[in-house]
Every structure is written in C-alpha cells, then in structure tokens.
C-alpha atoms as a PDB file:
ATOM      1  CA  UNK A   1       0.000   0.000   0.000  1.00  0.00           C
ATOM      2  CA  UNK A   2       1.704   3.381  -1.037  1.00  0.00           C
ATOM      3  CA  UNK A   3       1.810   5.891   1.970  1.00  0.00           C
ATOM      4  CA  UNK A   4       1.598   9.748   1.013  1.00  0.00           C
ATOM      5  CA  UNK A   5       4.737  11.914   0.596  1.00  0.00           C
ATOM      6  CA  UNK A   6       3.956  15.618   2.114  1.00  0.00           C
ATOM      7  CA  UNK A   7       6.324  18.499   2.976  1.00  0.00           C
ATOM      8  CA  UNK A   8       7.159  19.945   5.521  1.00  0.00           C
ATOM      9  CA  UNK A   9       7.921  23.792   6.317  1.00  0.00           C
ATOM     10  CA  UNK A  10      11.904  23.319   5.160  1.00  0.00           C
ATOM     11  CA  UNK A  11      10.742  21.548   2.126  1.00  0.00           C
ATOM     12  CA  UNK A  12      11.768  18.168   2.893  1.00  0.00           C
ATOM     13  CA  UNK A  13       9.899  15.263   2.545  1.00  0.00           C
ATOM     14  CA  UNK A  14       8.296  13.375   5.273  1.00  0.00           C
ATOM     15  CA  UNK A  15       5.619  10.668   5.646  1.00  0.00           C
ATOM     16  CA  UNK A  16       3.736   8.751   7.943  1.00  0.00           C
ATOM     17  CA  UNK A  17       6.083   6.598   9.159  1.00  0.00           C
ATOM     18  CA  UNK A  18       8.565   9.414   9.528  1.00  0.00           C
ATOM     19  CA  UNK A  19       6.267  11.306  11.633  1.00  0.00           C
ATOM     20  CA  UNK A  20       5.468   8.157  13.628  1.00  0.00           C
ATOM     21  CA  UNK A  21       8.987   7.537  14.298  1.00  0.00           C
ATOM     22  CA  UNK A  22       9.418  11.098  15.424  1.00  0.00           C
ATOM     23  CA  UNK A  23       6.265  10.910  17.472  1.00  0.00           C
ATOM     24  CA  UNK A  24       7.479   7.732  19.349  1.00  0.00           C
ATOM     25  CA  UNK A  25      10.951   9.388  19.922  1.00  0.00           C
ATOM     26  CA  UNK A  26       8.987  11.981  21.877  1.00  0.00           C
ATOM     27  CA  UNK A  27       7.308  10.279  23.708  1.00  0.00           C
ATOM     28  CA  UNK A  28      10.543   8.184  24.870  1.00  0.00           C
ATOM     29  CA  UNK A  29      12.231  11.858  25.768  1.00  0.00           C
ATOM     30  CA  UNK A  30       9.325  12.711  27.865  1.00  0.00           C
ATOM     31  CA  UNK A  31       8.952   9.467  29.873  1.00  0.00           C
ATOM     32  CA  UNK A  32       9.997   9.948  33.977  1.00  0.00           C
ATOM     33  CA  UNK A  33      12.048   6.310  34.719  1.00  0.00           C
ATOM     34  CA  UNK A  34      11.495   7.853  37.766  1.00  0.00           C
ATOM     35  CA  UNK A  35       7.944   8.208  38.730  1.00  0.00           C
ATOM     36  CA  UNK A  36       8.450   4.568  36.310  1.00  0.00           C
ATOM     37  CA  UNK A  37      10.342   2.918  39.884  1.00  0.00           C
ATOM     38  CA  UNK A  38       8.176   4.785  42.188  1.00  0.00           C
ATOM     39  CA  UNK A  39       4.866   3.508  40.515  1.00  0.00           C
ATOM     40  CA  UNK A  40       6.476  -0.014  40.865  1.00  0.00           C
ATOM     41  CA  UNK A  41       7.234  -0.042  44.193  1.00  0.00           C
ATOM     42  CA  UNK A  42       3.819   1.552  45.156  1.00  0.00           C
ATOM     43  CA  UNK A  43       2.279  -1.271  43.539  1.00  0.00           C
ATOM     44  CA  UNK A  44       4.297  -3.572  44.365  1.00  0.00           C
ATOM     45  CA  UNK A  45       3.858  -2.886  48.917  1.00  0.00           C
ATOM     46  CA  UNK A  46       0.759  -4.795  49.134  1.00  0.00           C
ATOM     47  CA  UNK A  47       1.809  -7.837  47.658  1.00  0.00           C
ATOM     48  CA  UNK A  48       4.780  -7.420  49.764  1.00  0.00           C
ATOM     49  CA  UNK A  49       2.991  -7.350  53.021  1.00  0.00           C
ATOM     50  CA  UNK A  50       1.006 -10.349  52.361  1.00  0.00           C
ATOM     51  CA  UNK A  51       3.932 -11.909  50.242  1.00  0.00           C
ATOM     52  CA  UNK A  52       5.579 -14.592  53.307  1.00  0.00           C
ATOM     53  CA  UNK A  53       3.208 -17.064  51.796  1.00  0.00           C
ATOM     54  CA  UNK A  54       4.223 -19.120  49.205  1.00  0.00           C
ATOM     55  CA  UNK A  55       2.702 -20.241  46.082  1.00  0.00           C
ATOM     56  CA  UNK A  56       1.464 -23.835  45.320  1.00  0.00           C
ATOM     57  CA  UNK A  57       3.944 -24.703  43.318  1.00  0.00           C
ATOM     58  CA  UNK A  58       7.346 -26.733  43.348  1.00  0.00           C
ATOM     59  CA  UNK A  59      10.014 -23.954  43.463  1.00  0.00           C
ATOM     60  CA  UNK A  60      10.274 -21.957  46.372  1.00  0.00           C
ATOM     61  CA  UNK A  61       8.403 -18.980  44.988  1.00  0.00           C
ATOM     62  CA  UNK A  62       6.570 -16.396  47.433  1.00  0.00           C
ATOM     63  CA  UNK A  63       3.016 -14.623  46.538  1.00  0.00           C
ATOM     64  CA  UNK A  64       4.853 -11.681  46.453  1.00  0.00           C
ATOM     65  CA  UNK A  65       6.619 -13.022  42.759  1.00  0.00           C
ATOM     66  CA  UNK A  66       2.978 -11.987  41.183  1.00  0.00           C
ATOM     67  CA  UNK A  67       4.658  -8.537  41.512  1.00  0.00           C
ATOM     68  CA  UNK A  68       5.945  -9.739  38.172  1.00  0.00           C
ATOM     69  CA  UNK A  69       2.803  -7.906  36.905  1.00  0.00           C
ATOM     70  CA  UNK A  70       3.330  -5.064  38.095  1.00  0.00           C
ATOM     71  CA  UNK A  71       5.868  -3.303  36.113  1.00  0.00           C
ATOM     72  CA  UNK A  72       3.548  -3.658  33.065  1.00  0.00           C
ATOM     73  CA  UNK A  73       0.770  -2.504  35.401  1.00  0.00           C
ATOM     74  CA  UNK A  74       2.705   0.594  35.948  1.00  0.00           C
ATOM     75  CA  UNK A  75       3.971   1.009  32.270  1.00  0.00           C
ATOM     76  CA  UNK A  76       0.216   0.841  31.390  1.00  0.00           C
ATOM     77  CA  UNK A  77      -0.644   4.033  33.960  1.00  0.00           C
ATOM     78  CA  UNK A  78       1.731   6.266  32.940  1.00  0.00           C
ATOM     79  CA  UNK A  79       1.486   5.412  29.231  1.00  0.00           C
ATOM     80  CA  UNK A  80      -2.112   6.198  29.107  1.00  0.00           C
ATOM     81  CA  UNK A  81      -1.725   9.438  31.138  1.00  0.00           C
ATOM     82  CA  UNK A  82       1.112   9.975  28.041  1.00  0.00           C
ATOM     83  CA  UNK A  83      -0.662   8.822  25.521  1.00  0.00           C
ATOM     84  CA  UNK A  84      -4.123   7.651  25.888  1.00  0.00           C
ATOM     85  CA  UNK A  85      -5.194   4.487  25.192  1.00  0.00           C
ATOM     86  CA  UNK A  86      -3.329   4.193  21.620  1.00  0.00           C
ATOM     87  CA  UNK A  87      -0.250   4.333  23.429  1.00  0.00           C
ATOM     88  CA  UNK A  88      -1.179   1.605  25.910  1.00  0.00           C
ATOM     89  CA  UNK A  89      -2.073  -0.800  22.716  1.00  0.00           C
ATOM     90  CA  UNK A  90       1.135   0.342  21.472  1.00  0.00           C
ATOM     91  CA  UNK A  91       3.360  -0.578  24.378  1.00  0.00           C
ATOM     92  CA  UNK A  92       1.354  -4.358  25.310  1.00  0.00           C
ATOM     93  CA  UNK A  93       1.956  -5.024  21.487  1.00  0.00           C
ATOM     94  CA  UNK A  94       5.550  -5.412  22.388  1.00  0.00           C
ATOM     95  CA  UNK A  95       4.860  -8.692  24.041  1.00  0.00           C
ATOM     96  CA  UNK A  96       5.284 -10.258  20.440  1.00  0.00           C
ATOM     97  CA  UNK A  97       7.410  -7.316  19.012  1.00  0.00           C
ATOM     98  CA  UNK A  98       9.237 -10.704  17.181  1.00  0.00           C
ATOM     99  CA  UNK A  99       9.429  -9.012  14.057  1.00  0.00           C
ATOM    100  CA  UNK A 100      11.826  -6.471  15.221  1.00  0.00           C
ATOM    101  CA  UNK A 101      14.533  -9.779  15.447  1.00  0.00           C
ATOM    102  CA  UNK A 102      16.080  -9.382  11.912  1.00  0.00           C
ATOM    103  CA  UNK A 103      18.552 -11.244  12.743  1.00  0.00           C
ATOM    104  CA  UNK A 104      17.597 -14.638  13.676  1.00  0.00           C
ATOM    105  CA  UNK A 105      20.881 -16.109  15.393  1.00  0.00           C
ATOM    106  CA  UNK A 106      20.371 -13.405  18.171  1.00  0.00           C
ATOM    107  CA  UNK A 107      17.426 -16.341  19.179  1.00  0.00           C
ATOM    108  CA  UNK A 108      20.109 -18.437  20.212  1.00  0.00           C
ATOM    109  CA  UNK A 109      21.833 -16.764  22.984  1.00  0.00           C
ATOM    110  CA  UNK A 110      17.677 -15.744  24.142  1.00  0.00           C
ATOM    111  CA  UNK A 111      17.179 -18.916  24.577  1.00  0.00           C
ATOM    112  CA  UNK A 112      20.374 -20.915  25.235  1.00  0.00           C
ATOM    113  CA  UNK A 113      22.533 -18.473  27.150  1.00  0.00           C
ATOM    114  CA  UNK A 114      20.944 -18.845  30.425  1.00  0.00           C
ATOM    115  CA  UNK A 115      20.465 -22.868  30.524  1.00  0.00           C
ATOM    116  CA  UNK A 116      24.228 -23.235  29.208  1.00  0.00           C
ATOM    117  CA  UNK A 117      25.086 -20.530  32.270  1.00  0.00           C
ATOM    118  CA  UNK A 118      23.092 -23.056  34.559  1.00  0.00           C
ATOM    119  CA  UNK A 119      24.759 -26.414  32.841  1.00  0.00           C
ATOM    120  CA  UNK A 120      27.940 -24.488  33.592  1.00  0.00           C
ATOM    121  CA  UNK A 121      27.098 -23.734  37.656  1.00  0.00           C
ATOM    122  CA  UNK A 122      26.844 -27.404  38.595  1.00  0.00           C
ATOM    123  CA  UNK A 123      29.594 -28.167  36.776  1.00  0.00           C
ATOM    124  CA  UNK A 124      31.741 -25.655  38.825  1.00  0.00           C
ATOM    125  CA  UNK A 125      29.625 -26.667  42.247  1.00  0.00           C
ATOM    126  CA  UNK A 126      30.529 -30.075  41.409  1.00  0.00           C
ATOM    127  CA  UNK A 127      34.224 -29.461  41.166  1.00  0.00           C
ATOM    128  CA  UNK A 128      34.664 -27.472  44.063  1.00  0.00           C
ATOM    129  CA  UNK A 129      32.987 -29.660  46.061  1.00  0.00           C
ATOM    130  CA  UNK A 130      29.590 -27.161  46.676  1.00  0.00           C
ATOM    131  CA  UNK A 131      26.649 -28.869  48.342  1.00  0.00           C
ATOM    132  CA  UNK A 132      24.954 -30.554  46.195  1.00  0.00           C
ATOM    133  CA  UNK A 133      22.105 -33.093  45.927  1.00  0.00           C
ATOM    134  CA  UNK A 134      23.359 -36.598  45.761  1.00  0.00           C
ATOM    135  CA  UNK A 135      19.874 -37.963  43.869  1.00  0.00           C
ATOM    136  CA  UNK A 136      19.244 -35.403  40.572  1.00  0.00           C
ATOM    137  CA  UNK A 137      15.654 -34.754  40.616  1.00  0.00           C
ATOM    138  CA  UNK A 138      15.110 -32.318  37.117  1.00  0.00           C
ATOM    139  CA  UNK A 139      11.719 -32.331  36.282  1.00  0.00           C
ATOM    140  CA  UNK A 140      12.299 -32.346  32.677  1.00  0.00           C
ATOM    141  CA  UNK A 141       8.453 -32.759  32.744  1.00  0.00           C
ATOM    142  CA  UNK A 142       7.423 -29.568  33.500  1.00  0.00           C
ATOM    143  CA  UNK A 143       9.477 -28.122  30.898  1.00  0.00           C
ATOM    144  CA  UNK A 144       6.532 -26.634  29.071  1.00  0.00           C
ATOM    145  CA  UNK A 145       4.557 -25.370  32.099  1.00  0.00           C
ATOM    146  CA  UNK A 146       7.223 -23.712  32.853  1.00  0.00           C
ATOM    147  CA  UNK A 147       7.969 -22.148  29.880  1.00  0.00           C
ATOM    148  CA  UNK A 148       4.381 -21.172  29.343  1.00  0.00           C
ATOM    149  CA  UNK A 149       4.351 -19.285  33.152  1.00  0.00           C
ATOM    150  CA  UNK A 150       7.931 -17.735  32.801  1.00  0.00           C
ATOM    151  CA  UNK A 151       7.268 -16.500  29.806  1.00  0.00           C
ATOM    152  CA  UNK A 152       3.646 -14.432  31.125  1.00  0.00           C
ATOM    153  CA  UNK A 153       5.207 -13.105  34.039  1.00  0.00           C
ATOM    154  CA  UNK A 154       8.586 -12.297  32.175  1.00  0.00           C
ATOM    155  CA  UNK A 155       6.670 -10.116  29.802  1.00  0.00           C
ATOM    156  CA  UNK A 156       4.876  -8.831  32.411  1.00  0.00           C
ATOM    157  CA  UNK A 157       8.157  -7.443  33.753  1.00  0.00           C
ATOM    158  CA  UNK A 158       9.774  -6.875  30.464  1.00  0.00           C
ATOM    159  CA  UNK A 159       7.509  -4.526  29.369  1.00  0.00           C
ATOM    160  CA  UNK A 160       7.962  -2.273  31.901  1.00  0.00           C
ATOM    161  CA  UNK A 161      11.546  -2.639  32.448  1.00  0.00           C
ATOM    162  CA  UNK A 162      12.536  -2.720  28.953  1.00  0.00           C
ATOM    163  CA  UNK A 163       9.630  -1.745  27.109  1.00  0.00           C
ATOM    164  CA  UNK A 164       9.091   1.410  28.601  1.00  0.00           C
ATOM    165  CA  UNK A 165      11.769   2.578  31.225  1.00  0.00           C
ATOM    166  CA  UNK A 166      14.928   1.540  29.354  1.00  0.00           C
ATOM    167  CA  UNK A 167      14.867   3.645  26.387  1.00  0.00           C
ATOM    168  CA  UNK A 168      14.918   7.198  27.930  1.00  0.00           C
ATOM    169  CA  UNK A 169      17.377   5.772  30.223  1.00  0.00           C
ATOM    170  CA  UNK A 170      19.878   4.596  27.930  1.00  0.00           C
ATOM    171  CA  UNK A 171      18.890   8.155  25.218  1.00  0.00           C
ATOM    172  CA  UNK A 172      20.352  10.020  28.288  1.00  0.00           C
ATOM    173  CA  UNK A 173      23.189   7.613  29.623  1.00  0.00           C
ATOM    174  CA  UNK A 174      24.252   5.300  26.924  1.00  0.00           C
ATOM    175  CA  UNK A 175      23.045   1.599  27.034  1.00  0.00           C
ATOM    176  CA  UNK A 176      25.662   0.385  29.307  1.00  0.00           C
ATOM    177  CA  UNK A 177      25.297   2.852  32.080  1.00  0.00           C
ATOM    178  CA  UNK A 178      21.336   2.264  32.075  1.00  0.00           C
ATOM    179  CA  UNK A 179      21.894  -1.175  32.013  1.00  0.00           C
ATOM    180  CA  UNK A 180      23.484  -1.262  35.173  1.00  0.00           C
ATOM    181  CA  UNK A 181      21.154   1.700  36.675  1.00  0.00           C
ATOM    182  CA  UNK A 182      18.292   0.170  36.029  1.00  0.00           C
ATOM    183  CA  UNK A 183      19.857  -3.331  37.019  1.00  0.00           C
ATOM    184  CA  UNK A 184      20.095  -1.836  40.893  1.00  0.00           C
ATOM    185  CA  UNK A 185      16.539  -0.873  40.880  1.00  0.00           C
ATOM    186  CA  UNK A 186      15.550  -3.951  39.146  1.00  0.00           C
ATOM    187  CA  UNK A 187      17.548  -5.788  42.044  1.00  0.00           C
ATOM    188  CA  UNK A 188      16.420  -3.712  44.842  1.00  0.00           C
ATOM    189  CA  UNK A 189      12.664  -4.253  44.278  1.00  0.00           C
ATOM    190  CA  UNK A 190      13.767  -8.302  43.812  1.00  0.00           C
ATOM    191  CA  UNK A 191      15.478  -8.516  47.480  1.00  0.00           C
ATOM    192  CA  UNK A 192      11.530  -8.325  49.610  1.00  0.00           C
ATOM    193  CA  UNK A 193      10.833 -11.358  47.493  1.00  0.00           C
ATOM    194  CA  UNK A 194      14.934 -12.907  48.353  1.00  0.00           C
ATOM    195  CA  UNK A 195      14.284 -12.401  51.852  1.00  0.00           C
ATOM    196  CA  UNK A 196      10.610 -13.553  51.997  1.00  0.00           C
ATOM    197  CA  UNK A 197      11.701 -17.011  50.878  1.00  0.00           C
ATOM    198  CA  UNK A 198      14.079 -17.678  53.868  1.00  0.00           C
ATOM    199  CA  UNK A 199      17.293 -17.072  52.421  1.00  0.00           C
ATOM    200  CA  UNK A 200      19.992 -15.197  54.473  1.00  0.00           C
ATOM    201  CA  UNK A 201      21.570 -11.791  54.386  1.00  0.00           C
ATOM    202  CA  UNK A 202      24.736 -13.061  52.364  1.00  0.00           C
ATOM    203  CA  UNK A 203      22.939 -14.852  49.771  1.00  0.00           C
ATOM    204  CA  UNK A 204      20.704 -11.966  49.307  1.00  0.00           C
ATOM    205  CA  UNK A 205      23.486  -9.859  48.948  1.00  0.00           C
ATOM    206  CA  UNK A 206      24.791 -12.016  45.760  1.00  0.00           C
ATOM    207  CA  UNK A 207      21.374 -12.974  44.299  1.00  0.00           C
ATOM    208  CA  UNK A 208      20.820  -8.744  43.783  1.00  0.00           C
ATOM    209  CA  UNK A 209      24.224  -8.675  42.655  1.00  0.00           C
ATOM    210  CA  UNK A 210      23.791 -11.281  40.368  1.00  0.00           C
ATOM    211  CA  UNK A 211      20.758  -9.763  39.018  1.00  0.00           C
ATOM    212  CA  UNK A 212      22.348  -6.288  38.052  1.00  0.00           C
ATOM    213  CA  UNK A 213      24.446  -8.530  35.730  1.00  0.00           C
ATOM    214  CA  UNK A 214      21.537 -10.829  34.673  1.00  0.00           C
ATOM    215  CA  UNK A 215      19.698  -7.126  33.390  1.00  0.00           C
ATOM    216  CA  UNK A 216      23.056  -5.993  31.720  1.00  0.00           C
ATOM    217  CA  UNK A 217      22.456  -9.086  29.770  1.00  0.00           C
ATOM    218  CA  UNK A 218      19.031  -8.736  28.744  1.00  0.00           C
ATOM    219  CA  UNK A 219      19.973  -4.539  27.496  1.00  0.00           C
ATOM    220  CA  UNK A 220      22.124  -6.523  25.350  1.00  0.00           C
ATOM    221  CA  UNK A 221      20.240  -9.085  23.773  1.00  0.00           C
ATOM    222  CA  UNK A 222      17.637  -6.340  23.522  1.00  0.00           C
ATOM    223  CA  UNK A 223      19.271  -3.932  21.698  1.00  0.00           C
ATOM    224  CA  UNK A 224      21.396  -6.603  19.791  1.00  0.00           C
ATOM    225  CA  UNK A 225      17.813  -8.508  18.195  1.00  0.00           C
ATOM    226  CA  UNK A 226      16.508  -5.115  17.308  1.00  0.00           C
ATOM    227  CA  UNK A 227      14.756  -3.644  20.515  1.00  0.00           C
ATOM    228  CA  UNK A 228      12.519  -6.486  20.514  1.00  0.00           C
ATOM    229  CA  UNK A 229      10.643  -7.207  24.277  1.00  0.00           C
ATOM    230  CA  UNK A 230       9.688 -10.305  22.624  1.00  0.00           C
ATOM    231  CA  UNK A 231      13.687 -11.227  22.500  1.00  0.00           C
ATOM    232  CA  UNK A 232      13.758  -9.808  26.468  1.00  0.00           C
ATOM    233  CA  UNK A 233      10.622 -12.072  27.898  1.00  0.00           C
ATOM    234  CA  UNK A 234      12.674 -15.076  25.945  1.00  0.00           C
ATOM    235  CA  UNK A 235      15.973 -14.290  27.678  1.00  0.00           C
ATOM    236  CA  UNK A 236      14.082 -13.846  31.508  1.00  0.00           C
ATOM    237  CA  UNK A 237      11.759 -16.616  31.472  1.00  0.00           C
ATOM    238  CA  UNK A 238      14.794 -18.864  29.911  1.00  0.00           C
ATOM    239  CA  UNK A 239      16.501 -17.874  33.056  1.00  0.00           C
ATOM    240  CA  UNK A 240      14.051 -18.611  35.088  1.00  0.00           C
ATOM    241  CA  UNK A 241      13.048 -21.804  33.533  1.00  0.00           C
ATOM    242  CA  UNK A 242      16.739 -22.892  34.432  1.00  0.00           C
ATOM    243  CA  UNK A 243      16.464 -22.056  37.609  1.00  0.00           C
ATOM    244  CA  UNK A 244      13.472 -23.968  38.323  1.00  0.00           C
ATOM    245  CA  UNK A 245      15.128 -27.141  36.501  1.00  0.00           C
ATOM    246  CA  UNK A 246      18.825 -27.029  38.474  1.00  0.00           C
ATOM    247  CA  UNK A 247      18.983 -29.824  41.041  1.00  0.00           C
ATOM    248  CA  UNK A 248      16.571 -30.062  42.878  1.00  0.00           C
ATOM    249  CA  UNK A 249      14.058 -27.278  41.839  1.00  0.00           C
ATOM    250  CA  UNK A 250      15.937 -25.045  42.565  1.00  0.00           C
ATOM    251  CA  UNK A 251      17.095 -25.870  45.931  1.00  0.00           C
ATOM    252  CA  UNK A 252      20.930 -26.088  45.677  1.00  0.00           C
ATOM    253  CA  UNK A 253      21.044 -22.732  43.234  1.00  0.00           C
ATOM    254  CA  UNK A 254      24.184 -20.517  44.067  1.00  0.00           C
ATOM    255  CA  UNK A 255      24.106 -16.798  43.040  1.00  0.00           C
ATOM    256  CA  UNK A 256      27.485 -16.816  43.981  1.00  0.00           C
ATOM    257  CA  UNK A 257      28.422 -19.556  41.194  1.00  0.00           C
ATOM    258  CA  UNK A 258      25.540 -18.579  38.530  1.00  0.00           C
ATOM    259  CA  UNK A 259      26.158 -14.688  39.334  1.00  0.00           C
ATOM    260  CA  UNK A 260      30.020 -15.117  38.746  1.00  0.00           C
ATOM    261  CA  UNK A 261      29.430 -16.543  35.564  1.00  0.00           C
ATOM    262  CA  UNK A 262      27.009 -13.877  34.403  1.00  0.00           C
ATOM    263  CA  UNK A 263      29.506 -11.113  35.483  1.00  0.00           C
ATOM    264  CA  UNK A 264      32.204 -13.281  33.165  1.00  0.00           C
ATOM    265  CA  UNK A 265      29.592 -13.028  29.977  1.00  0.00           C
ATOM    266  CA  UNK A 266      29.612  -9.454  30.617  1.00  0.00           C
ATOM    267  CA  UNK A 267      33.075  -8.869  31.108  1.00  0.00           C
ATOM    268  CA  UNK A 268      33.634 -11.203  27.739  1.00  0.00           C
ATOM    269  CA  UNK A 269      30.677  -8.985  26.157  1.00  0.00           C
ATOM    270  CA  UNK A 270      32.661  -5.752  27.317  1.00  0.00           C
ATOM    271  CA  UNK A 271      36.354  -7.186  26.357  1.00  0.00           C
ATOM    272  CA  UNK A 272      35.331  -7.762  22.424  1.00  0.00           C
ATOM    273  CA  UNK A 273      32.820  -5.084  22.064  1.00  0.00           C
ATOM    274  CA  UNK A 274      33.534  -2.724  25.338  1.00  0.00           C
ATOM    275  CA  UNK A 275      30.727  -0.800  26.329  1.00  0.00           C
ATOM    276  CA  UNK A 276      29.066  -0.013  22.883  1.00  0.00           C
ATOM    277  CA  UNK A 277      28.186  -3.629  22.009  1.00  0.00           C
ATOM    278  CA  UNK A 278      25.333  -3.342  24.333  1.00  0.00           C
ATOM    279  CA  UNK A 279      23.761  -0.593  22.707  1.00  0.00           C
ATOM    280  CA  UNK A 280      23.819  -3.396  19.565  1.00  0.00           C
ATOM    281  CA  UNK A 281      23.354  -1.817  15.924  1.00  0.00           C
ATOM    282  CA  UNK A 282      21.283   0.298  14.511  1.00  0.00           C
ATOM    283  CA  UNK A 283      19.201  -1.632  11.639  1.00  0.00           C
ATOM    284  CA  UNK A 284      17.069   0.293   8.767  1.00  0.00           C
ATOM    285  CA  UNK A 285      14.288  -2.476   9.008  1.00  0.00           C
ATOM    286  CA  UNK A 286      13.806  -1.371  12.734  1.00  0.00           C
ATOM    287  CA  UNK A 287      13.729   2.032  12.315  1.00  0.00           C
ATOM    288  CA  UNK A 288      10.633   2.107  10.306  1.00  0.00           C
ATOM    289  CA  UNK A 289       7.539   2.821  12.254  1.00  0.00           C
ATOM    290  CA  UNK A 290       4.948   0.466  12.292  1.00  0.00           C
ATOM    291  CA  UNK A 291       6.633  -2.465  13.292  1.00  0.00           C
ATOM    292  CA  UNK A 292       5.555  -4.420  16.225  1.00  0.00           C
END
C-alpha cells in the first residue's frame, strides 16, 4: 500500500512513518524512569505485606513473585496518562514485538545463554565440592509449564523494564550505564521477594548482585535482536526456567556460582565489544515505524 509523501515547512519530505517515528521518539524523551520505579514499588507494597506465603507450586516462589505484573501494570498508567489508550495498545503489542529480530541467530543466545550458564554452575559446584544433591531430581516434565508461566510473568516485567523505562534511560546515559542503573533498581525491588523465601543476608546480597548482571544481559540481547521485548521475555523466562530445573528445583542454586558466571559473559561482552556492544546496531528495518 503506497503511503503519502507531504512536505514539511523546510521543504523536505516526510511521511507517515517518519512522523510516527518522530512521534514515538517523543514520547521516549518525555517518559519519567522515575515516577516509572516509584509507581512499581507503590504497587508492588501490598503484595509485599502479604507476600511470606508461598505459592502452590514446586520452586520456592513467594506470593509476592505476582509482583511480576506489576511493572507492566505501571507502564500501562503512565502510558495512558502519556498517551491515551493508543499508546497503551502500542506498548502491550511489544509482548510479540518478534518481528523487530532481523537477525535470527540473536534467538540463540535468548534462549540458550541462560540454561548453558546453569549447565555451567553445577559443573563448577561439582568441582569445588559445593553442596549438592546426591539424587538429581530435574523435572524435565514440566518443561513446558514452565515455559508457558515464565514467559507471562517475564513479559509482564519486560515490558515495563525494557519496554518502557529503558529507552529514555539509555537516550540520556548510553546503554551500558542504564543497564546497570536500572539493574540496581531492578535488584532492589527483587530482594523483599529474596528475603521472603528464607534465604539469608549473604545470599541476598549475591542474588541482587547477580541480578544487576543478569539485566546488563538482557539490554544486550535487547538492543542486539533489534529492541525487541519479545527477545527480552525469551531471555528472563529462559533464566528462570533454568532455575526452576537445576537440582533439585531449585534448591541447591548458588548466586554466587551462577552470578560469577554472568559477570564473566559481561566482562567477555565488554572485552570484544567494550561498552558499545550493548547498545547493539542500529538496523534500517527497525527504524521504520509500524513495526511491532
């Protein structure tokens, strides 16, 4: 279908996807990450208070983890008081934004990295000795379940995250810097949930620290597949997928082990790229407006 050509007052040429893309890239510039993490954690208290009990399922998982929701929830608010309710469409369209991955290898470290970081952890904890159980129990089984509910509440935390707060953030800091930013906050509002499941101070302390790198990771895959959210849910429920599968459910994780080896992906991502290879590249086919 052939789109109009108009001009504008220097005599230039524009058309609707022009002014689309120029219209999105204001709306990024005006967006308050901000009043983005306040809204979150606002939302987030009153599944916190009633978050000590856990959910009725096999991995040690609190009722405060349906917070996952809530960044989306709080995207959504501010969004509409942005842009009305075509903006809200806009953003929750992201959840299968898979068109934006023109380059179709960057599925492979979405999907893979994380259980290949997780293959990697027990082989470490089994070298060094680290407690371990001494019967395997990985319920292959639930593979798909699992999948299927990672995914939903990844997206529910992607788009908020990534689809909305990230961009402004990395516009004013570079990709890097609000990787890491937004990796504290995203850690911070993680640690009620840490705590509420029993574990102690010190492996709080690397679980948050491990997740700063774990968000580095998904700015990169992000920006790498062409800003896709769809890429970003892929990446976060594949970790969490892992995590749920590593002997015995989950019960012998160590974010000191797992977290090391994230940090090491990062520091390999920063040694043959340094900081600019997680703001990816820019691609042609993603710059035109339209595409979800």
């Amino acid at each position: 279908m052939a789109h109009s050509v108009m001009l504008d007052g220097s005599g230039l040429s524009t058309s609707p996807h022009s002014e689309r893309i120029a219209m999105d890239a204001s709306l990024q510039r005006t967006r308050s990450p901000a009043r983005y993490f306040g809204l979150v954690f606002v939302l987030s208290l009153p599944l916190w208070l009633i978050g000590k009990r856990p959910l009725p399922l096999p991995v040690n998982l609190p009722v405060s983890a349906l917070a996952a929701f809530v960044p989306a929830l709080a995207a959504g608010i501010l969004t509409y008081q942005q842009a009305g309710r075509r903006g809200v469409q806009a953003l929750f369209k992201r959840t299968f934004d898979y068109k934006r991955i023109d380059r179709k290898r960057w599925y492979l470290p979405a999907l893979l990295l994380a259980p290949l970081t997780y293959l990697l952890s027990y082989v470490v904890m089994r070298l060094t000795g680290s407690p371990l159980p001494s019967q395997l129990d990985i319920p292959v089984h639930r593979l798909p379940a699992y999948a299927a509910m990672y995914f939903v509440a990844g997206t529910g935390e992607e788009l908020g995250w990534t689809g909305y707060a990230l961009e402004p953030m990395q516009a004013r800091r570079g990709a890097f810097q609000a990787g890491w930013l937004e990796g504290i906050g995203w850690a911070v509002w993680h640690s009620i949930s840490f705590f509420q499941t029993g574990n102690p101070a010190n492996w709080v302390l690397w679980q948050c620290l491990r997740t700063v790198a774990l968000r580095l990771l998904i700015v990169w895959i992000y920006n790498s597949s062409g800003k896709s959210v769809f890429a970003s849910s892929l990446i976060h429920a594949a970790d969490n997928v892992s995590w749920s599968l590593f002997p015995n459910s989950g019960s012998h994780y160590s974010p000191l082990v797992t977290g090391s080896l994230n940090w090491l992906t990062v520091g390999v991502i920063l040694a043959t790229g340094g900081t600019k290879a997680f703001a990816g590249r820019k691609s042609p086919r993603n710059q035109t407006a339209g595409r979800q």
